[in-house]
C-alpha atoms as a PDB file:
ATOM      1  CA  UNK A   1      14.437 -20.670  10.822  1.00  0.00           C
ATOM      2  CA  UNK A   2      16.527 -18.908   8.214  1.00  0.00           C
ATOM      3  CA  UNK A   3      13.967 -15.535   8.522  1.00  0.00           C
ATOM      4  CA  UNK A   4      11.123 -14.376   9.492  1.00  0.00           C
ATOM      5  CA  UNK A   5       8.629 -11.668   8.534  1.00  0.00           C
ATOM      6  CA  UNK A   6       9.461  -8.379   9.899  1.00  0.00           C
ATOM      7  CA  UNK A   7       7.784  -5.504   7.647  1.00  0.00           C
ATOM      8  CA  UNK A   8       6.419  -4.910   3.998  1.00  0.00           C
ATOM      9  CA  UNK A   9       8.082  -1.820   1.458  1.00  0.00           C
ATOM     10  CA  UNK A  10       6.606  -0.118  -1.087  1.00  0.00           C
ATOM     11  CA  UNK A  11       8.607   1.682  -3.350  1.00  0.00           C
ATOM     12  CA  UNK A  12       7.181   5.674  -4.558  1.00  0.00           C
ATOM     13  CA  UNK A  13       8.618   8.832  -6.438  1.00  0.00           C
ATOM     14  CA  UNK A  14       6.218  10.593  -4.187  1.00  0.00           C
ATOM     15  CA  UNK A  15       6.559   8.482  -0.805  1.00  0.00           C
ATOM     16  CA  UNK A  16       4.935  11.176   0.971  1.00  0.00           C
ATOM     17  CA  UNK A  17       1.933  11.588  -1.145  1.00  0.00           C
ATOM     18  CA  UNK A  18       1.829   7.819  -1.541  1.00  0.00           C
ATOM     19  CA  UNK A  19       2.078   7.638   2.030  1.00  0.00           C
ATOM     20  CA  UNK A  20      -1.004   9.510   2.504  1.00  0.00           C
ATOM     21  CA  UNK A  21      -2.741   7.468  -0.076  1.00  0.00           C
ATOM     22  CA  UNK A  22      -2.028   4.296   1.342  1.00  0.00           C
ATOM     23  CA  UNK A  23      -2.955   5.490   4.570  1.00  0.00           C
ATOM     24  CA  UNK A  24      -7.003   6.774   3.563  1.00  0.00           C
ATOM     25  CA  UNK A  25      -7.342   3.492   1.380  1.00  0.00           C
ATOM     26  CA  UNK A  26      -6.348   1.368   4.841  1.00  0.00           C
ATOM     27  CA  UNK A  27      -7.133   3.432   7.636  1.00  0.00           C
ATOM     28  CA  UNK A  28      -3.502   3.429   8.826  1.00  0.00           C
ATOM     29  CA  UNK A  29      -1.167   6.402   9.967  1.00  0.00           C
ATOM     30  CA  UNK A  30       1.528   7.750   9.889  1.00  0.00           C
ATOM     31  CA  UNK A  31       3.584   5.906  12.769  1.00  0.00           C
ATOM     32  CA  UNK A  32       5.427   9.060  13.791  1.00  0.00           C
ATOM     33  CA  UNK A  33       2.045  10.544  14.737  1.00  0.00           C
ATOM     34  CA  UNK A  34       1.920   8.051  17.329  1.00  0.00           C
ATOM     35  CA  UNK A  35       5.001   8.397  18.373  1.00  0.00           C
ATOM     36  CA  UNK A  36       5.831  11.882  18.221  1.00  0.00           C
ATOM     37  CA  UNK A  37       9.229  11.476  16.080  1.00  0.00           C
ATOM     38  CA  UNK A  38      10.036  13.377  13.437  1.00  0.00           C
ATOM     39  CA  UNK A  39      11.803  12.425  10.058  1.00  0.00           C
ATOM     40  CA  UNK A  40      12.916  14.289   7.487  1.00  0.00           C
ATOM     41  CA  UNK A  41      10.729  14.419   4.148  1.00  0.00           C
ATOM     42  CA  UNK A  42      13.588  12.561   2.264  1.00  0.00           C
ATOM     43  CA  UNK A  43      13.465   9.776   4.363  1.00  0.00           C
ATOM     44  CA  UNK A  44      11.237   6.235   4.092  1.00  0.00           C
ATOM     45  CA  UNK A  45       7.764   7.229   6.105  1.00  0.00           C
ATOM     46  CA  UNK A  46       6.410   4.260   8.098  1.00  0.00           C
ATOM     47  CA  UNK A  47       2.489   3.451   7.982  1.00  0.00           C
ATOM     48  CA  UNK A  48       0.643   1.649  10.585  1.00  0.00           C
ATOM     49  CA  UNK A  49      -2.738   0.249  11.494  1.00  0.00           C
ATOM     50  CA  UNK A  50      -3.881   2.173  14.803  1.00  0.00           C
ATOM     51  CA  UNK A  51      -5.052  -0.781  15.916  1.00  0.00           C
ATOM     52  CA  UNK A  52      -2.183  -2.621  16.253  1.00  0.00           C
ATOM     53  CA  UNK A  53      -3.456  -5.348  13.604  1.00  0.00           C
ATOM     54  CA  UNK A  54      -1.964  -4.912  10.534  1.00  0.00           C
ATOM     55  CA  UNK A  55       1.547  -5.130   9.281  1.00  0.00           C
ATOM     56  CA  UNK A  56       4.021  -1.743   9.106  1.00  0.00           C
ATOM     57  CA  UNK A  57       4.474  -0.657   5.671  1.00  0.00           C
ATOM     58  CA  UNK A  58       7.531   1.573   4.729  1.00  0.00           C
ATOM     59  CA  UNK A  59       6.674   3.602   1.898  1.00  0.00           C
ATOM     60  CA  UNK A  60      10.340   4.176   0.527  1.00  0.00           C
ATOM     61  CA  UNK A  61      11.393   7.305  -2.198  1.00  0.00           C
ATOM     62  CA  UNK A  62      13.219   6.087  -5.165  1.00  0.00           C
ATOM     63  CA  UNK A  63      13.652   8.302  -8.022  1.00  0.00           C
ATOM     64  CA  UNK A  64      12.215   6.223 -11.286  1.00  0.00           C
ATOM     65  CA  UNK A  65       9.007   5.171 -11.745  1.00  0.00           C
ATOM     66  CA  UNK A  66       7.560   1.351 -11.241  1.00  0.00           C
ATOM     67  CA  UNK A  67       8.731  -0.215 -14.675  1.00  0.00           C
ATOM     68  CA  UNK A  68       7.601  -3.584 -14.789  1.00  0.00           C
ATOM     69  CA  UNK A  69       4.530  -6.081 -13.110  1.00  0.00           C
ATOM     70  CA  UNK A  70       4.935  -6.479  -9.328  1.00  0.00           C
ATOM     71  CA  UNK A  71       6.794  -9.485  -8.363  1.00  0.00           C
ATOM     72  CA  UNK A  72       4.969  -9.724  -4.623  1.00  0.00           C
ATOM     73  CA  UNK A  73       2.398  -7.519  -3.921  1.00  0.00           C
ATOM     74  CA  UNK A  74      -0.595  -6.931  -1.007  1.00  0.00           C
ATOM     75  CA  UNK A  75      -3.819  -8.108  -1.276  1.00  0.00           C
ATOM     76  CA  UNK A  76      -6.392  -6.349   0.896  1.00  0.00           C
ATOM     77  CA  UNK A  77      -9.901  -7.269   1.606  1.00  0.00           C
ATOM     78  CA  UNK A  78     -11.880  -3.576   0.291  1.00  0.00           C
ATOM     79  CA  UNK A  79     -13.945  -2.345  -1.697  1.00  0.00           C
ATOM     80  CA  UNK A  80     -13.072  -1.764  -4.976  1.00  0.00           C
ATOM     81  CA  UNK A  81     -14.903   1.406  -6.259  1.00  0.00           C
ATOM     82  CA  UNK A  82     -14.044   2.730  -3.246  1.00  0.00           C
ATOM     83  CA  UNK A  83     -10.291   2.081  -3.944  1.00  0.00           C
ATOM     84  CA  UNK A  84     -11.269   3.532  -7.342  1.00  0.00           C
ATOM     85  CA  UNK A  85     -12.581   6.803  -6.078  1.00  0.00           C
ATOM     86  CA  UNK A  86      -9.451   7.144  -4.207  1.00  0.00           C
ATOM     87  CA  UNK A  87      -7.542   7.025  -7.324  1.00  0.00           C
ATOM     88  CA  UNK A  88      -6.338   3.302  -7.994  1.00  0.00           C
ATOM     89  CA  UNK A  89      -6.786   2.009 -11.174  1.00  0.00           C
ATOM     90  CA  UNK A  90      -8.399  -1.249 -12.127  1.00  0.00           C
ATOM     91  CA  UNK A  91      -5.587  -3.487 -13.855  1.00  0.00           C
ATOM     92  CA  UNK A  92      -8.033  -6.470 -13.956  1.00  0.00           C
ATOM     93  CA  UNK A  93     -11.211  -7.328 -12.811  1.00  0.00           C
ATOM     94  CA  UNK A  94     -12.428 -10.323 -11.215  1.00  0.00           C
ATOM     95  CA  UNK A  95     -14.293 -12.770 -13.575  1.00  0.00           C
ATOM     96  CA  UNK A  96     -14.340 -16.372 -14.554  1.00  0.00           C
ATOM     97  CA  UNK A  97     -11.301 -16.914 -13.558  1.00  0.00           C
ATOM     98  CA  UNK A  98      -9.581 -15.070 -10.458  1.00  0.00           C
ATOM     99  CA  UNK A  99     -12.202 -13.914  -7.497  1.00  0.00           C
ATOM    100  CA  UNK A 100     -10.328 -10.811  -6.806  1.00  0.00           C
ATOM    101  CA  UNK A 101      -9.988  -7.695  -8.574  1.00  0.00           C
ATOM    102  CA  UNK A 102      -6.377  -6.342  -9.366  1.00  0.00           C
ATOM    103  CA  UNK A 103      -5.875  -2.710  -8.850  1.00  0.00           C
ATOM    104  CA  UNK A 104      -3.028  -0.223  -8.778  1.00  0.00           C
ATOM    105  CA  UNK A 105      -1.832   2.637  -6.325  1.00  0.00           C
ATOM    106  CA  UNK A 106      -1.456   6.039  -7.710  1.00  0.00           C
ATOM    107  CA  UNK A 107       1.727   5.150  -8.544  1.00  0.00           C
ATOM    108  CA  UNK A 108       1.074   1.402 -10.356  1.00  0.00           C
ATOM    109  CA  UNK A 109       1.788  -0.479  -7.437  1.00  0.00           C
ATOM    110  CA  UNK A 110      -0.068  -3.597  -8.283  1.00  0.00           C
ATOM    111  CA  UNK A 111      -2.725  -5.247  -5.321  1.00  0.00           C
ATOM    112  CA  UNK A 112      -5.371  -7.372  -4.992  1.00  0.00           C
ATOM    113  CA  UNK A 113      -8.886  -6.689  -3.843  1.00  0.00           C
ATOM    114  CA  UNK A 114     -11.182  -8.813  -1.958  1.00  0.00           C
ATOM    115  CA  UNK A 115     -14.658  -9.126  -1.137  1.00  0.00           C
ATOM    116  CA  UNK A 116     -14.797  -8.397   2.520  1.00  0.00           C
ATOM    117  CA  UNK A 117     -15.561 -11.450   4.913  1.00  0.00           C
END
């Protein structure tokens, strides 16, 4: 085994608020809440599902904005107005063709939506 999966990033001008975002659309939190730590604001914030289940997501600050189409991105089952209402934005929706809808964070981080199983 040359690797193996440890964590996913997301990159954010606003890692905080994006943080926060991520964290209503998925029902994670903030891991340091659990924990207790502390970090300071400039540094990555780490996301988790309180259950245990899902993966930790770092939500890292970088100072330009997303310029380009996601090479890898998440794809979540959800709902999507409900994503919408949050305040992604639709980038493509499902059709003939693909079974998913394609949606963007706040800050165009591209992902995939999924009709619930």
């Amino acid at each position: 085994m040359t690797a193996r999966f440890k964590d996913l990033a997301l990159d954010a001008t606003d890692h905080q608020a994006l943080a926060d975002w991520w964290c209503r659309a998925m029902g994670y939190v903030r891991r340091d809440s659990l924990t207790g730590d502390e970090r300071p604001a400039g540094w990555p914030v780490p996301i988790v599902d309180p259950a245990g289940d899902g993966p930790l997501i770092w939500l890292n600050p970088v100072p330009e904005p997303k310029a380009g189409k996601n090479r890898m991105h998440l794809d979540v089952f959800g709902d999507k107005t409900e994503l919408l209402d949050l305040g992604a934005t639709l980038v493509r929706a499902r059709d003939d063709d693909i079974e998913w809808d394609v949606l963007a964070d706040p800050e165009g981080n591209e992902f995939c939506v999924f009709t619930p199983k």
